[in-house]
Protein backbone atom coordinates (compact mmCIF):
# COMPACT_ATOMS: atom_id res chain seq x y z
CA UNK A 1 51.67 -57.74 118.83
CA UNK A 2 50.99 -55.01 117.02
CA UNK A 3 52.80 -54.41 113.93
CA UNK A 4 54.68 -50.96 112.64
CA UNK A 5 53.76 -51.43 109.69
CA UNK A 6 51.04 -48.95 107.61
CA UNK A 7 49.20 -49.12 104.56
CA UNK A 8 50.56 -49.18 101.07
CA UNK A 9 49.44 -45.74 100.41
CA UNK A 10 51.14 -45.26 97.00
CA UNK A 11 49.43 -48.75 95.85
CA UNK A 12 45.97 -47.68 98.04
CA UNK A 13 46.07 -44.26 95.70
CA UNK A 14 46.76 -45.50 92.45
CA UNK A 15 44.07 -47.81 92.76
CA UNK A 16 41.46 -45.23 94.32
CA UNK A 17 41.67 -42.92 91.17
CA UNK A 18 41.57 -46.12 88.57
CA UNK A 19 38.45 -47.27 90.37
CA UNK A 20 36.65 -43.93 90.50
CA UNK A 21 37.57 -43.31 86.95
CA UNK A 22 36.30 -46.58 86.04
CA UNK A 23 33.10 -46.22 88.37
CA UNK A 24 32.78 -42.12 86.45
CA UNK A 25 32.35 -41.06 89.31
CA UNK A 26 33.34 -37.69 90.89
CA UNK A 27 35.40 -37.14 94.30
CA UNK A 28 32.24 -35.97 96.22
CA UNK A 29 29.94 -39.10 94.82
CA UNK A 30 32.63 -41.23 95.90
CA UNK A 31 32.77 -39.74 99.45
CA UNK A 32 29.27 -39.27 99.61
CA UNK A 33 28.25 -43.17 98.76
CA UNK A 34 31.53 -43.62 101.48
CA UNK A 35 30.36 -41.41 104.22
CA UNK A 36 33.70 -39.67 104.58
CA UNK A 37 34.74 -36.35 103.54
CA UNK A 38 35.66 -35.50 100.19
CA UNK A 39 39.20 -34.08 101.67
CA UNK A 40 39.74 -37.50 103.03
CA UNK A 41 39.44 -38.80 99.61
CA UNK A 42 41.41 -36.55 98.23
CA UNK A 43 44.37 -37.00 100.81
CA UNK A 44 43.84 -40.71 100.30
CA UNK A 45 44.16 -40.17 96.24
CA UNK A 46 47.26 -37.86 96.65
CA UNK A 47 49.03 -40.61 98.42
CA UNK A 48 48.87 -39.57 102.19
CA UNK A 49 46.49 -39.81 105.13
CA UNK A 50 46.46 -43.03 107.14
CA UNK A 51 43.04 -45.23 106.02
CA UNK A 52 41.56 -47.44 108.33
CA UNK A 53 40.11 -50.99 107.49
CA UNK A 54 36.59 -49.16 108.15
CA UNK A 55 37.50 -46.18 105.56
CA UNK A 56 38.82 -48.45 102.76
CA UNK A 57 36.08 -51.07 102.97
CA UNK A 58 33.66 -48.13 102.65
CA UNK A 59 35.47 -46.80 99.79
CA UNK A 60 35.29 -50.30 98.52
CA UNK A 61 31.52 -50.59 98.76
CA UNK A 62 30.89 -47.27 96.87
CA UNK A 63 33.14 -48.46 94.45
CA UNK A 64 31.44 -52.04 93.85
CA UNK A 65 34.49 -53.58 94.03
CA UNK A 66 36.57 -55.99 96.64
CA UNK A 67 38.62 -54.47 99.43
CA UNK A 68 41.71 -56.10 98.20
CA UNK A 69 41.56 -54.33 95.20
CA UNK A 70 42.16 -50.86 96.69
CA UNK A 71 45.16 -52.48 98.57
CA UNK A 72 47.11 -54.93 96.70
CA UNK A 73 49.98 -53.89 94.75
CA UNK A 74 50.93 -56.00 91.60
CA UNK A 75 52.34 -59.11 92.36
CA UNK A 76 55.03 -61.39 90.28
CA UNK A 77 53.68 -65.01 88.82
CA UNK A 78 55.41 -66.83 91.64
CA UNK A 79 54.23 -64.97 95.33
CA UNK A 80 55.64 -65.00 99.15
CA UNK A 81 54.44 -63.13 101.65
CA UNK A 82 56.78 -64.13 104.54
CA UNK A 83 55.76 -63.55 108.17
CA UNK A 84 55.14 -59.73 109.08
CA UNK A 85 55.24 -58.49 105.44
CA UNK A 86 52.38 -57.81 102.88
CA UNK A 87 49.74 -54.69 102.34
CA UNK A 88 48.43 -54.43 106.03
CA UNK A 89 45.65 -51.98 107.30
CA UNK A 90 44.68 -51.57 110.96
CA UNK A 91 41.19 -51.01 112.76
CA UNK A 92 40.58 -47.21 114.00
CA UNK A 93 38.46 -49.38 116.64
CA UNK A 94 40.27 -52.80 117.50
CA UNK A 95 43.47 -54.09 117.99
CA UNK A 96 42.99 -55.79 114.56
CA UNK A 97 45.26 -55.94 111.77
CA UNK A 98 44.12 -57.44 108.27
CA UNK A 99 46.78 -58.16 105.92
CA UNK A 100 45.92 -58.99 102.15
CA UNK A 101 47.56 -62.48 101.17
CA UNK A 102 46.65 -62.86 97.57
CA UNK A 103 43.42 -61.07 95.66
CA UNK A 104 40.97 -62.99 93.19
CA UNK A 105 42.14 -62.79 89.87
CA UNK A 106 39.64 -61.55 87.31
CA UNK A 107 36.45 -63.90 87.25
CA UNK A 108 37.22 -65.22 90.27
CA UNK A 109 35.59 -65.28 93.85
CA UNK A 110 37.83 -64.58 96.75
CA UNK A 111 40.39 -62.93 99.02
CA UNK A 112 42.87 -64.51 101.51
CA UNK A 113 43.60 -62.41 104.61
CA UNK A 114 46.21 -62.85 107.53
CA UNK A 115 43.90 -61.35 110.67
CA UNK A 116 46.03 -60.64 113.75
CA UNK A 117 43.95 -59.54 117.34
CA UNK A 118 44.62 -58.47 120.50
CA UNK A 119 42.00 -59.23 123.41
CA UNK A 120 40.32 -55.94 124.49
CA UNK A 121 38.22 -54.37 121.56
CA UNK A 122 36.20 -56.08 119.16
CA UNK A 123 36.06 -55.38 115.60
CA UNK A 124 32.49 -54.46 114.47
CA UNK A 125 32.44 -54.95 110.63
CA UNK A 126 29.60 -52.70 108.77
CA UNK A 127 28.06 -55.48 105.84
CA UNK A 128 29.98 -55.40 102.85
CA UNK A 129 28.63 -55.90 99.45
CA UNK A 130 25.70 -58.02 98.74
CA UNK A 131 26.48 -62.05 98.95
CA UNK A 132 29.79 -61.88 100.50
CA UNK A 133 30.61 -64.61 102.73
CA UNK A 134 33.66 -64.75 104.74
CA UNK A 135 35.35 -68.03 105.98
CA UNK A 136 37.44 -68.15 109.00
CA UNK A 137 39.87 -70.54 110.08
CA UNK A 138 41.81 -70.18 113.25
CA UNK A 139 44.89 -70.18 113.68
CA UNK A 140 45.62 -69.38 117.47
CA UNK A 141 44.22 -68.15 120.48
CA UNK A 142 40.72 -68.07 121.04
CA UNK A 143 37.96 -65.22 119.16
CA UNK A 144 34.39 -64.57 118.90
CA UNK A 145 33.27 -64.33 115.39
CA UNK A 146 30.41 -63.83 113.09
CA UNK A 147 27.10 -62.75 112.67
CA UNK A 148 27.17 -59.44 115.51
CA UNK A 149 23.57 -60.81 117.13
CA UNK A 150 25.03 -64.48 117.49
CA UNK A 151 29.05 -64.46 117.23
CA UNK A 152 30.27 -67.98 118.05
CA UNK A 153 33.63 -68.73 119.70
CA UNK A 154 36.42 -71.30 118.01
CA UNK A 155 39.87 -71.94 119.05
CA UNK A 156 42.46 -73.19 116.90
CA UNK A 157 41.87 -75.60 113.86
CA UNK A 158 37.77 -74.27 113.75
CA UNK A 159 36.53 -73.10 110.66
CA UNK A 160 33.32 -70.52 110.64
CA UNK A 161 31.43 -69.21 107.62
CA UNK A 162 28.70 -66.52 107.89
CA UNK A 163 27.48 -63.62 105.61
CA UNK A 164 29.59 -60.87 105.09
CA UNK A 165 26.92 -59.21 103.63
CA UNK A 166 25.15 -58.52 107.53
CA UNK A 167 26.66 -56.71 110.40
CA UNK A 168 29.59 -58.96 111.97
CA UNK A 169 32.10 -59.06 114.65
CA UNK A 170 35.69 -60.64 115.16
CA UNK A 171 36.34 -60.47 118.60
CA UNK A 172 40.11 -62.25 120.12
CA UNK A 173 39.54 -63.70 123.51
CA UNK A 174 43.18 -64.54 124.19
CA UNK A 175 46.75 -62.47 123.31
CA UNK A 176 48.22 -63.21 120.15
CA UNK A 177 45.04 -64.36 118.10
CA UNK A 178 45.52 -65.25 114.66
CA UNK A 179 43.59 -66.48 111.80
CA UNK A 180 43.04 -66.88 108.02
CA UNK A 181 40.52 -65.23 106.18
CA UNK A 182 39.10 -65.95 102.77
CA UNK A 183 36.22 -63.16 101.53
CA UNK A 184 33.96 -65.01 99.09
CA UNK A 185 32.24 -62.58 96.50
């Protein structure tokens, strides 16, 4: 199941600089509230390197700002994202993909995500910023998700909600896991 697909590094660049210039704050601030190098950074600003869903969300905690807005390109009024297409990152650590389905607009409060799993790793999510809450629905297959000290397991048609804001797990328990993903913040 896993897709050959990368991240949309031009889109993932232009919106690194913007948010650091907008934050005013230097390269090595930026890394440093990240905790990864400054040449990553740098790479990742010039267009290249291949960011993880733990690098950007990092970079999108120093930054104050939502994941999706490192990652999503500009859209048209009117938006499809067919099967298999859209801004998609992958886990360094899981056989997880998230893929960005539509960002809030400005003075809004969420994120939709397409998450795709394989059985055999489990994605450990740091906490993001303060009073996120994600919502998961389930698509199919089987998964472990939630809080990481008390994940709960759903199947297909269960909903979850738990803080985003604490450590947190999405584990699939069966091949070809699926689910939707709003991020609340």
């Amino acid at each position: 199941m896993t897709q050959q697909r990368g991240a949309p590094l031009e889109v993932i660049a232009q919106s690194l600089r913007r948010e650091r210039t907008r934050a005013g704050l230097s390269l090595s601030e930026v890394a440093k509230r990240a905790g990864i190098a400054k040449s990553t950074l740098s790479q990742l600003e010039a267009g290249s390197g291949n960011p993880s869903v733990e690098t950007l969300w990092a970079l999108g905690v120093a930054l104050d700002v939502p994941f999706s807005r490192l990652v999503e390109p500009v859209r048209p009024a009117v938006q499809i994202i067919r099967a298999g297409e859209g801004p998609a990152v992958f886990s360094e650590r899981a056989d997880y993909v998230a893929t960005l389905l539509a960002s809030c607009p400005p003075n809004a409060r969420r994120d939709i995500y397409l998450i795709t799993a394989e059985p055999g790793s489990v994605r450990e999510s740091d906490p993001h910023m303060p009073g996120v809450v994600e919502h998961v629905v389930l698509c199919s297959g089987r998964a472990r998700i939630g809080i990481a000290d008390d994940p709960v397991e759903i199947g297909p048609g269960d909903y979850v909600a738990y803080p985003g804001d604490l450590p947190h797990v999405f584990e699939a328990l069966e091949p070809g896991t699926t689910s939707v993903m709003v991020s609340e913040h």
